[in-house]
N, C-alpha and C. Protein backbone atom coordinates (compact mmCIF):
# COMPACT_ATOMS: atom_id res chain seq x y z
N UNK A 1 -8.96 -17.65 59.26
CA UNK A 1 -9.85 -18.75 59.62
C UNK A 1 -9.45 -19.23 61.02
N UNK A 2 -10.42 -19.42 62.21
CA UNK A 2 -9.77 -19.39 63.17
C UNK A 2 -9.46 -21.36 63.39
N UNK A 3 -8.88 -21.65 64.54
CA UNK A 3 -8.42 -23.03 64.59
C UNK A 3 -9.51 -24.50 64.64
N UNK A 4 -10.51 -24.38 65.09
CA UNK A 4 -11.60 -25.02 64.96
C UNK A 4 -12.59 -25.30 63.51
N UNK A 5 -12.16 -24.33 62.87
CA UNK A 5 -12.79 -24.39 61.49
C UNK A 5 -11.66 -24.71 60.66
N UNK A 6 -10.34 -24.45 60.39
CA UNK A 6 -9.34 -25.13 60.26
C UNK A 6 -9.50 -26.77 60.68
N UNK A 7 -9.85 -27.26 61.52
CA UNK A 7 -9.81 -28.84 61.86
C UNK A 7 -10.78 -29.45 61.48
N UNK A 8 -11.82 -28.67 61.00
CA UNK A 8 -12.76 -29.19 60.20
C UNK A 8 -12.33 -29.90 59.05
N UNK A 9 -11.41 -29.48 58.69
CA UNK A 9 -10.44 -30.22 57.42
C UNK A 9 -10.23 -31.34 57.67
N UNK A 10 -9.49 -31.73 58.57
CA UNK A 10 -8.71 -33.05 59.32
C UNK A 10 -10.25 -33.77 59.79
N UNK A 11 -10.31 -34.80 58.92
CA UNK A 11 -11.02 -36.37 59.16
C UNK A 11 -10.14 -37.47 59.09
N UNK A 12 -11.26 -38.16 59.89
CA UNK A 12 -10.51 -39.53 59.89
C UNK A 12 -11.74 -40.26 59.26
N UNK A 13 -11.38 -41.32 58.17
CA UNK A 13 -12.29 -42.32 57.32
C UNK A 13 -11.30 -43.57 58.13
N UNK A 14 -12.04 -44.71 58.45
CA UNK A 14 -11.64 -46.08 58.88
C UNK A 14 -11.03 -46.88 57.38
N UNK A 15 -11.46 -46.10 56.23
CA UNK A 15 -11.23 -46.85 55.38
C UNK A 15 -10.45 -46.36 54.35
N UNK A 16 -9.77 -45.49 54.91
CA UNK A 16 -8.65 -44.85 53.96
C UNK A 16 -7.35 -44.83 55.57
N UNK A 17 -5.82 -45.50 54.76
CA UNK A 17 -4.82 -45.79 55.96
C UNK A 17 -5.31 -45.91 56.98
N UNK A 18 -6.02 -46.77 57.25
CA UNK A 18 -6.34 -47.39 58.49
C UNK A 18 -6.86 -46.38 59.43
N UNK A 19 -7.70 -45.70 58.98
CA UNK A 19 -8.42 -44.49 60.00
C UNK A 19 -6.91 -43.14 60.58
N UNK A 20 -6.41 -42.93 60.05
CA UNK A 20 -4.94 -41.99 60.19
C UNK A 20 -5.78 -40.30 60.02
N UNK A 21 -5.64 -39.29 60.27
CA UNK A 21 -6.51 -38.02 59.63
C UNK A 21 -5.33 -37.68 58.40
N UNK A 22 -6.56 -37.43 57.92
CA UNK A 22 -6.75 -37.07 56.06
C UNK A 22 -6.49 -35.93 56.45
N UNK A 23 -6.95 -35.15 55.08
CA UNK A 23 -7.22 -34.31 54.45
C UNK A 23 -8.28 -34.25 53.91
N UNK A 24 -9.67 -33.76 54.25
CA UNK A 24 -10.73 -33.24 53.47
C UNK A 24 -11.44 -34.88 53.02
N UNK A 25 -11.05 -35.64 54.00
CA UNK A 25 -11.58 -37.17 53.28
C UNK A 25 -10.76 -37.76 51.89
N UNK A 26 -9.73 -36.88 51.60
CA UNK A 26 -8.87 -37.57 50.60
C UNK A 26 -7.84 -38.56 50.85
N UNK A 27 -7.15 -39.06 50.04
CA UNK A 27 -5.93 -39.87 50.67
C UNK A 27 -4.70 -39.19 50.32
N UNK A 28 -4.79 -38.20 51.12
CA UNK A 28 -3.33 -37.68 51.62
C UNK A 28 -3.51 -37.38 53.20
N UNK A 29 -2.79 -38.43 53.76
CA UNK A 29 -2.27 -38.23 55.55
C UNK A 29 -2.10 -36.98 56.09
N UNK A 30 -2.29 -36.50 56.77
CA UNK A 30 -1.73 -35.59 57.43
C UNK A 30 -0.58 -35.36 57.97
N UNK A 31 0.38 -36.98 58.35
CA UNK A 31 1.57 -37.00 58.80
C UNK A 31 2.33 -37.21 56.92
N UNK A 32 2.00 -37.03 56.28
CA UNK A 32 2.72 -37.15 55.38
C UNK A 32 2.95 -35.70 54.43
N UNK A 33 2.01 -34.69 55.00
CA UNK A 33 2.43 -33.25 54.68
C UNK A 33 3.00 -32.73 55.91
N UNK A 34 3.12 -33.45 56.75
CA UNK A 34 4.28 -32.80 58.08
C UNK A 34 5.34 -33.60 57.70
N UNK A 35 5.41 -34.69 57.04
CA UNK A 35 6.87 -35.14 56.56
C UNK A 35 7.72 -34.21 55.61
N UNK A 36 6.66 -34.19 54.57
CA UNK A 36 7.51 -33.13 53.85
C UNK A 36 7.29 -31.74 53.97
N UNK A 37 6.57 -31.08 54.77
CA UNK A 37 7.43 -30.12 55.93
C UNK A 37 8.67 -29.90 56.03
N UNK A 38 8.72 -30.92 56.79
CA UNK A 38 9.84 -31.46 57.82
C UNK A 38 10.91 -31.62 56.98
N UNK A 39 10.55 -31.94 55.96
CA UNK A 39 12.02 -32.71 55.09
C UNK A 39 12.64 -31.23 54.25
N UNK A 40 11.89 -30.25 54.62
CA UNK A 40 12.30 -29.05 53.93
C UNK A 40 11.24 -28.34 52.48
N UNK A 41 10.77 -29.53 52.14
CA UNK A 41 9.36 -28.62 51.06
C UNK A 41 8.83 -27.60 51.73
N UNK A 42 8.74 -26.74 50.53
CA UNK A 42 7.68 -25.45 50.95
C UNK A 42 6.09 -25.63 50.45
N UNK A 43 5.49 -24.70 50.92
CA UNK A 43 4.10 -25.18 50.91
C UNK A 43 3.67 -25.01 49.41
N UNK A 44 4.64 -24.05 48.16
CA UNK A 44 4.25 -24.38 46.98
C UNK A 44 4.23 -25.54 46.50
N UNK A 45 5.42 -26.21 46.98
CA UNK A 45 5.92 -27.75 47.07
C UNK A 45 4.55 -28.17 46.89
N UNK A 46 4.11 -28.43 48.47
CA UNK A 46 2.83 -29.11 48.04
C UNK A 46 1.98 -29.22 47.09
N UNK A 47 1.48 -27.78 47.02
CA UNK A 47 0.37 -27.22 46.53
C UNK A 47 0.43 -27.31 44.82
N UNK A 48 2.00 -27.40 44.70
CA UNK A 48 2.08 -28.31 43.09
C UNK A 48 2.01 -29.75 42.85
N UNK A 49 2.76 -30.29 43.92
CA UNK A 49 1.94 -32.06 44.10
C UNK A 49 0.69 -32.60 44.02
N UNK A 50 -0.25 -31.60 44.31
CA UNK A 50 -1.47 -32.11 45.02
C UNK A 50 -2.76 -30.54 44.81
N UNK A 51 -2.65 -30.61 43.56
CA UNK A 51 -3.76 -29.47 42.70
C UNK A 51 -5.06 -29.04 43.69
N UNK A 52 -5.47 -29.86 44.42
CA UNK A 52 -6.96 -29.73 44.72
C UNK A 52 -6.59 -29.56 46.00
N UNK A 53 -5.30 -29.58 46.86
CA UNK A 53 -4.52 -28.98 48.18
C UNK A 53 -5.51 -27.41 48.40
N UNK A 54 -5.34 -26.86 49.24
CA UNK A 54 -5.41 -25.45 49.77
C UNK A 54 -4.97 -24.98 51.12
N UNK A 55 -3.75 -23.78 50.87
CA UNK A 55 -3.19 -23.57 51.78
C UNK A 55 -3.52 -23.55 52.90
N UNK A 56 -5.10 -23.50 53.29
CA UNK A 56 -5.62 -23.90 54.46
C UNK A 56 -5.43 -25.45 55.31
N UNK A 57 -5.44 -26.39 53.84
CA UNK A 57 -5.19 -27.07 54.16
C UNK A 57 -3.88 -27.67 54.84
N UNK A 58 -2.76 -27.04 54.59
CA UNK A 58 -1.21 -27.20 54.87
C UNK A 58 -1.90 -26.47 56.62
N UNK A 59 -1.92 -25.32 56.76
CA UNK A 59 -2.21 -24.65 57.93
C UNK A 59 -3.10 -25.76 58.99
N UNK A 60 -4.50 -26.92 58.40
CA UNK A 60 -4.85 -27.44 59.59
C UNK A 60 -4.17 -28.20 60.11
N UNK A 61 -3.10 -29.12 58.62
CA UNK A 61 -2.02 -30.11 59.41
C UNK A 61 -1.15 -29.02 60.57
N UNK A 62 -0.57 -28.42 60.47
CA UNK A 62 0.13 -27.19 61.89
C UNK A 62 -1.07 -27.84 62.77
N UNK A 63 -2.07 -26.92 62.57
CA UNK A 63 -2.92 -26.69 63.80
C UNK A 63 -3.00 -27.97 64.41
N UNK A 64 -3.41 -29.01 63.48
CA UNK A 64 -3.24 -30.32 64.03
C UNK A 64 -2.64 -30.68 65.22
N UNK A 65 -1.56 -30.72 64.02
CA UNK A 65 -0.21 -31.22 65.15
C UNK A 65 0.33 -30.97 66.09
N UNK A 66 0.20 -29.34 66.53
CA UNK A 66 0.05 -28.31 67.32
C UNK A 66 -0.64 -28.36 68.82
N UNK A 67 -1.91 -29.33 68.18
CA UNK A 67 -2.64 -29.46 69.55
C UNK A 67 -2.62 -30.54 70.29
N UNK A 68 -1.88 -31.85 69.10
CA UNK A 68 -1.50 -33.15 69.59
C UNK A 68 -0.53 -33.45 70.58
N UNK A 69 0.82 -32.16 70.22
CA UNK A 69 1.71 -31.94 70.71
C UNK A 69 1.35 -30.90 71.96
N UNK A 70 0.28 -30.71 72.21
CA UNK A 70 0.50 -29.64 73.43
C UNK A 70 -0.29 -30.65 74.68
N UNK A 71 -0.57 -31.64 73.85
CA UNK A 71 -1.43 -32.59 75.46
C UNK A 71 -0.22 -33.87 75.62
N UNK A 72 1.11 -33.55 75.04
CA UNK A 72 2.09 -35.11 75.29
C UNK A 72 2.85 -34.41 76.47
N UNK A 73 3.16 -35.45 76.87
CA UNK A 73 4.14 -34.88 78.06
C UNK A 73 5.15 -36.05 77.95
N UNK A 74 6.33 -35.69 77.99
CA UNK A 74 8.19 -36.03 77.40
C UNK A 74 8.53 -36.10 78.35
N UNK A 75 8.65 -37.66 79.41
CA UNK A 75 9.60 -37.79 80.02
C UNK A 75 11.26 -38.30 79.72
N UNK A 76 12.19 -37.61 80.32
CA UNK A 76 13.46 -38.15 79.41
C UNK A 76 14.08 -38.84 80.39
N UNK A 77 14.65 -39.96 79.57
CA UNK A 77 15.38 -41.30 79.79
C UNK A 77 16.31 -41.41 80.89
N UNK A 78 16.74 -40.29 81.19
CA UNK A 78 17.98 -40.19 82.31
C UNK A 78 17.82 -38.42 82.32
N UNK A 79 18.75 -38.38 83.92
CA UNK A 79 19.28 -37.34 84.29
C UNK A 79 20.46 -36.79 84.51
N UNK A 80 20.90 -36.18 83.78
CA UNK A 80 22.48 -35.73 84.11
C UNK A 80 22.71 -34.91 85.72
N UNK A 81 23.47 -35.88 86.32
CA UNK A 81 24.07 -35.66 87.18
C UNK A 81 25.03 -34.11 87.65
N UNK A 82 24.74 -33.13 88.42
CA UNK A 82 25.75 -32.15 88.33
C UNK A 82 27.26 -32.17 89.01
N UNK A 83 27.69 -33.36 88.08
CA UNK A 83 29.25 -33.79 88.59
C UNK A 83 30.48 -32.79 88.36
């Protein structure tokens, strides 16, 4: 499925967490299947939490986040000196 039809997944409702992107218009966040990602769950993990999940769906949060992260730009706090 290429990445654009993948993000078709990811909505945002104003009236579910304060307009945050979903999932498929449900109330599961998108930053909250990159949490547990992150925290080490695997995507069966999910996909046993949350029955009506589809691994596509785990894949648009990536793509998501993927593209959020490719338009930030990280300036850092200081520079180490070559003392």
């Amino acid at each position: 499925m290429d990445e654009q039809k993948l993000l078709e997944r990811i909505t945002i409702d104003p009236k579910i967490y304060g307009g945050k992107p979903i999932i498929r218009g449900r109330r599961l966040a998108v930053e909250h299947v990159l949490g547990m990602l992150a925290a080490g769950d695997h995507t069966t993990d999910l996909l046993d939490a949350y029955p009506w999940l589809e691994p596509a769906d785990i894949q648009a949060c990536l793509v998501y986040a993927r593209r959020l992260v490719a338009h930030e730009r990280v300036e850092p706090l200081f520079m180490e000196s070559g003392a």
